[in-house]
PDB file of N, CA and C in Angstrom:
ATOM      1  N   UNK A   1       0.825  -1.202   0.000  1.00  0.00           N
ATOM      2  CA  UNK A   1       0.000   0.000   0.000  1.00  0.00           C
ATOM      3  C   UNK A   1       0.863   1.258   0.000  1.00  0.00           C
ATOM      4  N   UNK A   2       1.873   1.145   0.451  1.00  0.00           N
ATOM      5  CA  UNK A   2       2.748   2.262   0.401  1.00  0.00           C
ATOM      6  C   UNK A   2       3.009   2.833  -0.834  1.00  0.00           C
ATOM      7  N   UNK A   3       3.547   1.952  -2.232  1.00  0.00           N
ATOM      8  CA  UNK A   3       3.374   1.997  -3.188  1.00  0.00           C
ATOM      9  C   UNK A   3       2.527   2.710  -3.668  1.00  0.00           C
ATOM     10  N   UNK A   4       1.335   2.434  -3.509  1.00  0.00           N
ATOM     11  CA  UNK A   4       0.180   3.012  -3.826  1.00  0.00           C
ATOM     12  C   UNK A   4       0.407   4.820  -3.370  1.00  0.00           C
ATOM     13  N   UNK A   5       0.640   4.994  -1.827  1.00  0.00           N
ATOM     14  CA  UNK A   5       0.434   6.318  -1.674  1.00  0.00           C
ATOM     15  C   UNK A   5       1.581   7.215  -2.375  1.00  0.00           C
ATOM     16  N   UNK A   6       2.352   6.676  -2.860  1.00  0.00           N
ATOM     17  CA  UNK A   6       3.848   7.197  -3.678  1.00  0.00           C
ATOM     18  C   UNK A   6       3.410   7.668  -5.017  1.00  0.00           C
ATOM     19  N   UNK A   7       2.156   7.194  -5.335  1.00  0.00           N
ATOM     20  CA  UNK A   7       1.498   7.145  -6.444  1.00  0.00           C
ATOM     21  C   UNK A   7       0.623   8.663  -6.357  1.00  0.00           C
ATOM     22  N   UNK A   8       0.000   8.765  -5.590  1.00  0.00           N
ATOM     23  CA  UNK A   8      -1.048   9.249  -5.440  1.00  0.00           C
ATOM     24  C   UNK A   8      -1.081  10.833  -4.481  1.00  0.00           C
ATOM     25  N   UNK A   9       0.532  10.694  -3.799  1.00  0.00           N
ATOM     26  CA  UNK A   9       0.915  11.334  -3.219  1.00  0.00           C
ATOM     27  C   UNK A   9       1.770  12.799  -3.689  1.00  0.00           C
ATOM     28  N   UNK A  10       0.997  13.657  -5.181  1.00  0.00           N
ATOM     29  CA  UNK A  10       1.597  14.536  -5.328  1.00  0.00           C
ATOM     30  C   UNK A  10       1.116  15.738  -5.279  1.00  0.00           C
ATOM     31  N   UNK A  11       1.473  16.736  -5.927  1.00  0.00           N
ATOM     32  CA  UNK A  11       1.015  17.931  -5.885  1.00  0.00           C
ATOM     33  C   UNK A  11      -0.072  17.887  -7.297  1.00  0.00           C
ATOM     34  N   UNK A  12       0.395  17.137  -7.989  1.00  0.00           N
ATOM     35  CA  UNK A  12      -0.344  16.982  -9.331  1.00  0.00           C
ATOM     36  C   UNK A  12      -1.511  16.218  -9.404  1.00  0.00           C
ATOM     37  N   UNK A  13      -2.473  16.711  -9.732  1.00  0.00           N
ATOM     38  CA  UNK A  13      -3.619  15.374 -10.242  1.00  0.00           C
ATOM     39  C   UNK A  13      -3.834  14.058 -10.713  1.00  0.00           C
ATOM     40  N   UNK A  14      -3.660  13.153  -9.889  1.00  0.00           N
ATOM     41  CA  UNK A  14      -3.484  11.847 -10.618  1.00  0.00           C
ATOM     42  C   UNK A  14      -4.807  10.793 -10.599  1.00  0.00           C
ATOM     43  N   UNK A  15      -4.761  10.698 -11.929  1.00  0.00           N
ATOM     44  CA  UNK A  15      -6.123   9.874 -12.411  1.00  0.00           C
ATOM     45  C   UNK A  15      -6.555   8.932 -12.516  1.00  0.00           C
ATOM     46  N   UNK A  16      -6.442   7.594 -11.412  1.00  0.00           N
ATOM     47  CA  UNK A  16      -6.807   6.282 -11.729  1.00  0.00           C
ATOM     48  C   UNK A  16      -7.865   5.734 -12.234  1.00  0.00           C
ATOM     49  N   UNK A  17      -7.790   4.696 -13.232  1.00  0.00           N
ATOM     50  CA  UNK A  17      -8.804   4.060 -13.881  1.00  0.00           C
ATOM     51  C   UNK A  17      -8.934   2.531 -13.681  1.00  0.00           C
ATOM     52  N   UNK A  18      -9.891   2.478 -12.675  1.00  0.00           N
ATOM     53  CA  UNK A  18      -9.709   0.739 -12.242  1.00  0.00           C
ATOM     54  C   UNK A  18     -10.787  -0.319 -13.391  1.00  0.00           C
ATOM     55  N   UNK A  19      -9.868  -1.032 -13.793  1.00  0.00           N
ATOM     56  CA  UNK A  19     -10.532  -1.555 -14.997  1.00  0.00           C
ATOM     57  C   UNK A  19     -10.507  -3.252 -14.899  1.00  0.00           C
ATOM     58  N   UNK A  20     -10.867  -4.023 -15.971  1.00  0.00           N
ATOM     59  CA  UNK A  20     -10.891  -5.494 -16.308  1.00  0.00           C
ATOM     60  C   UNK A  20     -11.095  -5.348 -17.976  1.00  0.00           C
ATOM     61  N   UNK A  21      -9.825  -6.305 -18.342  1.00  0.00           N
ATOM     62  CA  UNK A  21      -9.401  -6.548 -19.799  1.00  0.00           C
ATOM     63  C   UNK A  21     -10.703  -6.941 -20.237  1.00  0.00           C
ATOM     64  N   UNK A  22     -11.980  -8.001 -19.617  1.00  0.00           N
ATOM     65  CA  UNK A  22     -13.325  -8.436 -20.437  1.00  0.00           C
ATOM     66  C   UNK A  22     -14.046  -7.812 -19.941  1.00  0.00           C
ATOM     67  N   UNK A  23     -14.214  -6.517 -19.993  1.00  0.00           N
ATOM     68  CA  UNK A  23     -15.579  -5.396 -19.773  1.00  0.00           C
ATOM     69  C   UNK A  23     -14.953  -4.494 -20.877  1.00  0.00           C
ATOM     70  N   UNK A  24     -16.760  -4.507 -21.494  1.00  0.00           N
ATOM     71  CA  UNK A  24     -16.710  -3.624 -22.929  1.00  0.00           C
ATOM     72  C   UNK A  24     -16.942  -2.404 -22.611  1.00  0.00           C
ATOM     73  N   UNK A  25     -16.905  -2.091 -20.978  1.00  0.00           N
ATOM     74  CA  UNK A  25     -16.803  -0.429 -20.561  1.00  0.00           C
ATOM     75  C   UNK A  25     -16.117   0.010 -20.404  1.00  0.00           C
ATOM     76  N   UNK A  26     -15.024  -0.807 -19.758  1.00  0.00           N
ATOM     77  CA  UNK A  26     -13.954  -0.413 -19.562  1.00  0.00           C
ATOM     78  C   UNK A  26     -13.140  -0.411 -20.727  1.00  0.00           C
ATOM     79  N   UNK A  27     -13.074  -1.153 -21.892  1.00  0.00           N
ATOM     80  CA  UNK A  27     -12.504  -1.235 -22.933  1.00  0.00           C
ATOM     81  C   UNK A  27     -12.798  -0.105 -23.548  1.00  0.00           C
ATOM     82  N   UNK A  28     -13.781   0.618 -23.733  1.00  0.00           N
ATOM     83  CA  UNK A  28     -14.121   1.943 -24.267  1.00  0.00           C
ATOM     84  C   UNK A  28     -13.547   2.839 -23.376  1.00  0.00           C
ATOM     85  N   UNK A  29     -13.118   2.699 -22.452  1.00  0.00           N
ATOM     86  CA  UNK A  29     -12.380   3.902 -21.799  1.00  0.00           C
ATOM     87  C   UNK A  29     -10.836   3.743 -22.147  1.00  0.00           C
ATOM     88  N   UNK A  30     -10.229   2.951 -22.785  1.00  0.00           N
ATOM     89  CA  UNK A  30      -9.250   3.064 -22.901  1.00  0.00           C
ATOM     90  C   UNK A  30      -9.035   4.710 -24.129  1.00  0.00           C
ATOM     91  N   UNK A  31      -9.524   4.707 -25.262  1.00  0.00           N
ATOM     92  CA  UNK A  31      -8.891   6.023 -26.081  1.00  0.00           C
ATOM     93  C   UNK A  31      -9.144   7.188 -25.497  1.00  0.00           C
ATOM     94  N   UNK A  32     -10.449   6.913 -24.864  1.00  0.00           N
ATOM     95  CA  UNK A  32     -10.359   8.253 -23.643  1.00  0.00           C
ATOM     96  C   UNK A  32      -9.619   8.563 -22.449  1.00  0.00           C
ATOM     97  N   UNK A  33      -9.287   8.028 -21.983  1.00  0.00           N
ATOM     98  CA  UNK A  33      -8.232   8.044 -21.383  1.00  0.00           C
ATOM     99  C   UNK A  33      -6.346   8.485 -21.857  1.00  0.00           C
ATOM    100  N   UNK A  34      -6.460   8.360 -22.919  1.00  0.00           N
ATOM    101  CA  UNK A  34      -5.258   8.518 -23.693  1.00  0.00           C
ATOM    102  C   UNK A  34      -5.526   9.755 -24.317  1.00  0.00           C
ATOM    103  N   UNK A  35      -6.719  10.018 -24.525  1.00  0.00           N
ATOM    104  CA  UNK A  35      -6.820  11.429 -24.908  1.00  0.00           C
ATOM    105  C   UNK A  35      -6.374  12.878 -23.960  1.00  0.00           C
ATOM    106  N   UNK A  36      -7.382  11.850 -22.612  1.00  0.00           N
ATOM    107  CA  UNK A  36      -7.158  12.699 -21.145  1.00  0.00           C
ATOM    108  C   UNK A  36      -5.410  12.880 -20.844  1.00  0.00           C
ATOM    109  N   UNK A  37      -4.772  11.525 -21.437  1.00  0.00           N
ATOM    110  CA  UNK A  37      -3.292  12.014 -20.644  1.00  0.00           C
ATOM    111  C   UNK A  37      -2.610  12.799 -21.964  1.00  0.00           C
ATOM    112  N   UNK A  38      -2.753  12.720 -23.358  1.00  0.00           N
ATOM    113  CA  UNK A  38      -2.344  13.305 -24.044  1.00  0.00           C
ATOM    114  C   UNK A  38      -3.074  14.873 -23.595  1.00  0.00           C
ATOM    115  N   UNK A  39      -4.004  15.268 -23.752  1.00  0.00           N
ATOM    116  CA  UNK A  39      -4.038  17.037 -23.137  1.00  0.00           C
ATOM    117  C   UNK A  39      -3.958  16.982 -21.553  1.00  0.00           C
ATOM    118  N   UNK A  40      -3.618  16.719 -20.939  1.00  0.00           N
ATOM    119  CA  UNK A  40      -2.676  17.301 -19.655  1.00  0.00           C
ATOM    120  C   UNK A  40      -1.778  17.241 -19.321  1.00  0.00           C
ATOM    121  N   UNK A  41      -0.887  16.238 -20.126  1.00  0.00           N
ATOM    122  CA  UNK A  41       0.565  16.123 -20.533  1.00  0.00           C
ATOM    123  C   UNK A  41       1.597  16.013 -19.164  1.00  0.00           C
ATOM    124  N   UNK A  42       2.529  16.944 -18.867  1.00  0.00           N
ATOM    125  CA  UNK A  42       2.853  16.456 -17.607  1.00  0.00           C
ATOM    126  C   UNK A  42       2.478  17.066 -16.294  1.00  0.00           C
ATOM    127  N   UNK A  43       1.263  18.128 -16.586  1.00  0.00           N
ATOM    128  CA  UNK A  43       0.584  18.255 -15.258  1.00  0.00           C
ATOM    129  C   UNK A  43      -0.677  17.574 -14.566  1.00  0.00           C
ATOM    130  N   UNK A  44      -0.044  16.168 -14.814  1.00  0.00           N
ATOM    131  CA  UNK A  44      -1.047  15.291 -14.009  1.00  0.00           C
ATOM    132  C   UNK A  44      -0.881  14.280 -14.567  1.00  0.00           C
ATOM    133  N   UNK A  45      -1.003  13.132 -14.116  1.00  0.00           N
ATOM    134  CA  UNK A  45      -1.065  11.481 -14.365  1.00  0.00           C
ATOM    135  C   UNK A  45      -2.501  11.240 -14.388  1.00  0.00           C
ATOM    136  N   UNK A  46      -2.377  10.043 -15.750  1.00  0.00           N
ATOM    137  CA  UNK A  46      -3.189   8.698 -16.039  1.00  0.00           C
ATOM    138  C   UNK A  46      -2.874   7.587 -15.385  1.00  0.00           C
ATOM    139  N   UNK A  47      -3.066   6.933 -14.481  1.00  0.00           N
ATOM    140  CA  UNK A  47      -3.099   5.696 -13.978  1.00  0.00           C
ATOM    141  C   UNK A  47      -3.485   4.235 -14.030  1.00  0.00           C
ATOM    142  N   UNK A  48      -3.662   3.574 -15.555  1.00  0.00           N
ATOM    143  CA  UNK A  48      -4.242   2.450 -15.177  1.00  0.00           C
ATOM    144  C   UNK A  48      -4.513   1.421 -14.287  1.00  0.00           C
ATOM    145  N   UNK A  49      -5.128   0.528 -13.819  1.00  0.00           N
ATOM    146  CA  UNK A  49      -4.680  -0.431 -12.676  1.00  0.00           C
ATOM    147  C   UNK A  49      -5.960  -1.612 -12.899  1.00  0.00           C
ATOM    148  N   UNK A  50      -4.997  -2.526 -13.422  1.00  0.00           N
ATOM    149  CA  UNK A  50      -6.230  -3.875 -13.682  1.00  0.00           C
ATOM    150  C   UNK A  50      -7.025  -4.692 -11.916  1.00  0.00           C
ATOM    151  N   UNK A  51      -8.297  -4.033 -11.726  1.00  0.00           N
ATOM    152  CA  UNK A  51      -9.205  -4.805 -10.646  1.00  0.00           C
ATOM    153  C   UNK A  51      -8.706  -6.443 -10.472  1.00  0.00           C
ATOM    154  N   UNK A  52      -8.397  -6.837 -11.506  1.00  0.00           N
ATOM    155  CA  UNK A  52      -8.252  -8.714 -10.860  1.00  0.00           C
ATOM    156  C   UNK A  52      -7.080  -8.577 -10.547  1.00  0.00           C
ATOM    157  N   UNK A  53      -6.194  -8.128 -10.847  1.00  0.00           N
ATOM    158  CA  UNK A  53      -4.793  -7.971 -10.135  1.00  0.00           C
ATOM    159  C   UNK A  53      -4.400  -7.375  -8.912  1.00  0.00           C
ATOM    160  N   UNK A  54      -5.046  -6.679  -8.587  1.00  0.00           N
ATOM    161  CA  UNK A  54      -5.041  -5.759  -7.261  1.00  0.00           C
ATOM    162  C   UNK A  54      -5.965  -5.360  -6.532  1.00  0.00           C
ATOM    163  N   UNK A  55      -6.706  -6.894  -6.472  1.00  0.00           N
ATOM    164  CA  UNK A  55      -7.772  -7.234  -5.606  1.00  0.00           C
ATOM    165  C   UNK A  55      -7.876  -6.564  -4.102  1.00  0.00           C
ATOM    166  N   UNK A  56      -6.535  -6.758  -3.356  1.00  0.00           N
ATOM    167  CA  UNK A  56      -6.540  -5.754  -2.051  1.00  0.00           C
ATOM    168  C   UNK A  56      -6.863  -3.889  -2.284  1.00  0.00           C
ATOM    169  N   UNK A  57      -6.119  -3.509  -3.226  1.00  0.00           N
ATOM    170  CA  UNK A  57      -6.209  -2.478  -3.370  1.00  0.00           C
ATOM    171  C   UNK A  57      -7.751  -2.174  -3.984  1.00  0.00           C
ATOM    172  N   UNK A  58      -7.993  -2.606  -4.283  1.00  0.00           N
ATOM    173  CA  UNK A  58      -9.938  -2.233  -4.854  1.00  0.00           C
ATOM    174  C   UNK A  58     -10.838  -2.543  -3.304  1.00  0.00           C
ATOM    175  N   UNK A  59     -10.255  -3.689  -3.067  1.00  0.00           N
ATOM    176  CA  UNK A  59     -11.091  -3.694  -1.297  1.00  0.00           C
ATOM    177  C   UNK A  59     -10.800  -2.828  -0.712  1.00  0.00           C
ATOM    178  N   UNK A  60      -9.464  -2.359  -0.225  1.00  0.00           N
ATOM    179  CA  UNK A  60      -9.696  -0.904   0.033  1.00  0.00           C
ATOM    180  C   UNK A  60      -9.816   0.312   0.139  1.00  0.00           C
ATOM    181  N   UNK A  61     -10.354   0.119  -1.577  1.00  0.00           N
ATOM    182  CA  UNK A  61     -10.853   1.570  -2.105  1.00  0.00           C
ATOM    183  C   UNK A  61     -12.237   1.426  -2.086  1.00  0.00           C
ATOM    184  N   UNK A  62     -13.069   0.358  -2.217  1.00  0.00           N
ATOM    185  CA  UNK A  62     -13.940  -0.227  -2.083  1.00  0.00           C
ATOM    186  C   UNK A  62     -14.749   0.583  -3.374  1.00  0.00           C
ATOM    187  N   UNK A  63     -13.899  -0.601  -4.067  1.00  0.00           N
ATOM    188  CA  UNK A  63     -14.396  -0.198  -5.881  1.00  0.00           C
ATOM    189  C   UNK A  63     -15.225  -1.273  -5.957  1.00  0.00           C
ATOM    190  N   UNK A  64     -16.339  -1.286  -6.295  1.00  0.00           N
ATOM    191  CA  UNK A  64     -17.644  -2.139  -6.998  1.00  0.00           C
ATOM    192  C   UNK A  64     -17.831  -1.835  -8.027  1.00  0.00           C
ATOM    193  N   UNK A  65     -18.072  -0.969  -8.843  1.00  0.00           N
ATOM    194  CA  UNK A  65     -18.514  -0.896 -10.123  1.00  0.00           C
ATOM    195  C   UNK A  65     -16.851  -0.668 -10.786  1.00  0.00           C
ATOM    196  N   UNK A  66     -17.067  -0.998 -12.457  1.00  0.00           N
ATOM    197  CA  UNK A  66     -15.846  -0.689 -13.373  1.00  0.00           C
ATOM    198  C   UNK A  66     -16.443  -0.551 -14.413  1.00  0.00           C
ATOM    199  N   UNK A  67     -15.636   0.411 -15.267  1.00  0.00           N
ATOM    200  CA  UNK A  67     -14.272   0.996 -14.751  1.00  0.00           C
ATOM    201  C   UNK A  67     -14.875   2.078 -13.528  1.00  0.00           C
ATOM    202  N   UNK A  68     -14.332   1.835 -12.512  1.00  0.00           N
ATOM    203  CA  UNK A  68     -14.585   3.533 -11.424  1.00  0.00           C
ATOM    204  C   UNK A  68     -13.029   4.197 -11.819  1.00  0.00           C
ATOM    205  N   UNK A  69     -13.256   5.379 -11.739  1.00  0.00           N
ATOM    206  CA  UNK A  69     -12.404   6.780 -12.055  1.00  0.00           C
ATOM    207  C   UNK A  69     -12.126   7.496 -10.756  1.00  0.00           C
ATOM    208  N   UNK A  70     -11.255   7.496  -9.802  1.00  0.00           N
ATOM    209  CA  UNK A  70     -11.292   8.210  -8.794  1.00  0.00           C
ATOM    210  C   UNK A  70      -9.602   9.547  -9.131  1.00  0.00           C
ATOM    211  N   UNK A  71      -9.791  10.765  -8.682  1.00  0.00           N
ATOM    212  CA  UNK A  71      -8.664  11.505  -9.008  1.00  0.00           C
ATOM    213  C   UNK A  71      -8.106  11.874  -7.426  1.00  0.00           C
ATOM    214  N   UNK A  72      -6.857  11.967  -7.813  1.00  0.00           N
ATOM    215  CA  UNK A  72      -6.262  12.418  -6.141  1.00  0.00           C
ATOM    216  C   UNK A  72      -5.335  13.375  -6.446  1.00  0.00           C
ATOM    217  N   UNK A  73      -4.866  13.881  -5.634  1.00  0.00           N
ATOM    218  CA  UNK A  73      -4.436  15.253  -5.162  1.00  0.00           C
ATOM    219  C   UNK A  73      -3.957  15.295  -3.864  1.00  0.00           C
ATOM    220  N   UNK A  74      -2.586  15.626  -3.680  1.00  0.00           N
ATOM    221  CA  UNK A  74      -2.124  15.424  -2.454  1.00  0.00           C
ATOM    222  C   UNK A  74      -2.326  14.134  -1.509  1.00  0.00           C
ATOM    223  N   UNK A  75      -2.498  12.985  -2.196  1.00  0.00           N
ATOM    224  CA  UNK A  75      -3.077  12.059  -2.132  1.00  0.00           C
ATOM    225  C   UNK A  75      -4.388  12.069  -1.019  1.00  0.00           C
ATOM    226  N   UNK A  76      -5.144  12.639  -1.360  1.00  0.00           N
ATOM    227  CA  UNK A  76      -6.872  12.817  -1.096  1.00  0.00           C
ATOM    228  C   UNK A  76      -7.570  12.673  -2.277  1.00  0.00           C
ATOM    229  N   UNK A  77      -8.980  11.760  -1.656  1.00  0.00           N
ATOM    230  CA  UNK A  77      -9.238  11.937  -3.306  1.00  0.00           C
ATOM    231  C   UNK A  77     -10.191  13.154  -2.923  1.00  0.00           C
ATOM    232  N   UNK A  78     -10.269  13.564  -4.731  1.00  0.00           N
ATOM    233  CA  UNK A  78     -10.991  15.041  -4.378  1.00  0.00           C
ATOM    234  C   UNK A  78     -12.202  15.067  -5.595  1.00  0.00           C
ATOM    235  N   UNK A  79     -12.496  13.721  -6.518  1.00  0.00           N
ATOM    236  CA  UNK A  79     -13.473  13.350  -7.387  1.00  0.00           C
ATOM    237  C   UNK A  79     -13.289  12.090  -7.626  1.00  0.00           C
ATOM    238  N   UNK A  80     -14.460  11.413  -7.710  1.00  0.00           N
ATOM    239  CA  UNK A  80     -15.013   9.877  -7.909  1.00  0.00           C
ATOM    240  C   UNK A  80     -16.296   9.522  -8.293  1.00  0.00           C
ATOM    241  N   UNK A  81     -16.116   8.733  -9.790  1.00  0.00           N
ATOM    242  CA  UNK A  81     -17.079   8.036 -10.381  1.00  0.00           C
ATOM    243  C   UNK A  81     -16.725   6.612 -10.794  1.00  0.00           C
ATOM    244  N   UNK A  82     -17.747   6.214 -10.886  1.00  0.00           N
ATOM    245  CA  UNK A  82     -18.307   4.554 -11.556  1.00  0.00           C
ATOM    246  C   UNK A  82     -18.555   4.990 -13.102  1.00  0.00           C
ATOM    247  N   UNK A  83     -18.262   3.931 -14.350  1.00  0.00           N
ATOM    248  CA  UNK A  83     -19.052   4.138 -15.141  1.00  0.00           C
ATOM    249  C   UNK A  83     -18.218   4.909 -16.192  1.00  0.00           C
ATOM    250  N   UNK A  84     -18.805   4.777 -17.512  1.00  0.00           N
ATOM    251  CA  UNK A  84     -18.095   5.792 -18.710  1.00  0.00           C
ATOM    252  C   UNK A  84     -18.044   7.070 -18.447  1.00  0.00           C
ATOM    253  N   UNK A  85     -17.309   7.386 -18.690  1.00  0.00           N
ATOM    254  CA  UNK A  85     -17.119   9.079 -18.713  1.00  0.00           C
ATOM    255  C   UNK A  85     -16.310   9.605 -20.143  1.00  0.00           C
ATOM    256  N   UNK A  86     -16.546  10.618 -20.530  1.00  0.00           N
ATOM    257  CA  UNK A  86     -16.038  11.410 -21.667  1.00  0.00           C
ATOM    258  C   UNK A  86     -15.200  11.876 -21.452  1.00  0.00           C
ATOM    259  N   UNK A  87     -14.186  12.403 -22.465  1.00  0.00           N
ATOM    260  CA  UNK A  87     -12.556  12.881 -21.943  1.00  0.00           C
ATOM    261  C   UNK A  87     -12.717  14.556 -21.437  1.00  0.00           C
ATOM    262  N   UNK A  88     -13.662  14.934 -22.289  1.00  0.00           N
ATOM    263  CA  UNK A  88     -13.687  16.495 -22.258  1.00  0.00           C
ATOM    264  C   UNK A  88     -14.279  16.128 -20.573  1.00  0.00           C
ATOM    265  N   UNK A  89     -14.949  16.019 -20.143  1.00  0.00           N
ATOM    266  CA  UNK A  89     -14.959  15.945 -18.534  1.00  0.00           C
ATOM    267  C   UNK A  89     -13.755  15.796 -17.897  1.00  0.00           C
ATOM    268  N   UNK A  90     -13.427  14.379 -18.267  1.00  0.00           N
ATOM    269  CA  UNK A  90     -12.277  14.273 -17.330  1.00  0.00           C
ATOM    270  C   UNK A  90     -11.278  15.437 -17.243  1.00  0.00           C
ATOM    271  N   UNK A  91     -10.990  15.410 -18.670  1.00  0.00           N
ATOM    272  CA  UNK A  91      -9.989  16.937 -18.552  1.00  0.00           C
ATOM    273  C   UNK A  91     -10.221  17.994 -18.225  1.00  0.00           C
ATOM    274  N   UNK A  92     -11.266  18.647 -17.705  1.00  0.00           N
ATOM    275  CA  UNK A  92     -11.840  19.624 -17.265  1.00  0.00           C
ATOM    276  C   UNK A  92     -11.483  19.293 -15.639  1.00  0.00           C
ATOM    277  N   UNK A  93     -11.897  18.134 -15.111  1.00  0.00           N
ATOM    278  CA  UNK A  93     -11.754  17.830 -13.896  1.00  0.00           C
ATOM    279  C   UNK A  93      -9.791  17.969 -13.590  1.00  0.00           C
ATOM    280  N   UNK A  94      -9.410  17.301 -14.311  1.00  0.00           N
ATOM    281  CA  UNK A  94      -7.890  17.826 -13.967  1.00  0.00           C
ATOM    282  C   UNK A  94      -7.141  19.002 -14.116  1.00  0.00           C
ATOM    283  N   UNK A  95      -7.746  19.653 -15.085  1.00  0.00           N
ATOM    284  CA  UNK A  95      -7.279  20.775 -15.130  1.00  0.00           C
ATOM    285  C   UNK A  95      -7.888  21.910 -13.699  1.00  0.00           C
ATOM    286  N   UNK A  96      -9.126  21.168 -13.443  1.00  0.00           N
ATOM    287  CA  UNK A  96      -9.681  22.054 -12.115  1.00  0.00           C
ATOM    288  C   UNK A  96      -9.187  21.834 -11.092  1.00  0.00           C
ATOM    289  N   UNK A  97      -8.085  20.592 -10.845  1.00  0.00           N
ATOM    290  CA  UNK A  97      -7.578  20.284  -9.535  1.00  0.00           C
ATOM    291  C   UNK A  97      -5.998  20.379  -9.876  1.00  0.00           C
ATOM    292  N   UNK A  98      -5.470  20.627 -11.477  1.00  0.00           N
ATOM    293  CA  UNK A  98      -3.888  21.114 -11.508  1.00  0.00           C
ATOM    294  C   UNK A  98      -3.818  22.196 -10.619  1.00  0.00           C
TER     295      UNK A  98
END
């Protein structure tokens, strides 16, 4: 878990996307997401992180739905959703917490 807060622990906005390779929701979030880290470039991180792999870490984030999107900041989170989201949001959201 420490790992984790090393992650999450900056001044910059960082954007995790908790996902699974066989969900066709999460699979659609992949170009959006690449869009999101291509326009915010290096003021703020994209984070992928595959749910079956890091089963502890989703228990205690206590992620149920996927893909969920949570953003942190100083490692707090400071926005969280379940579910598709559009890039022009997301990037709006990081640019509101750069």
């Amino acid at each position: 878990m420490s790992r984790f807060g090393d992650l999450v622990d900056i001044s910059a906005p960082v954007l995790l996307d908790f996902f699974v390779d066989w969900s066709d929701s999460c699979v659609q979030m992949n170009p959006v997401l690449r869009d999101v880290a291509a326009a915010i470039g290096d003021r703020g991180k994209v984070i992928k992180i595959n749910a079956d792999k890091n089963s502890k870490l989703v228990n205690a984030l206590k992620v149920n739905g996927l893909p969920t999107l949570i953003i942190y900041k100083n490692g707090e989170v400071v926005w969280r959703k379940s579910g598709i989201q559009d890039a022009n949001t997301l990037i709006a959201l990081m640019h509101q917490y750069g």
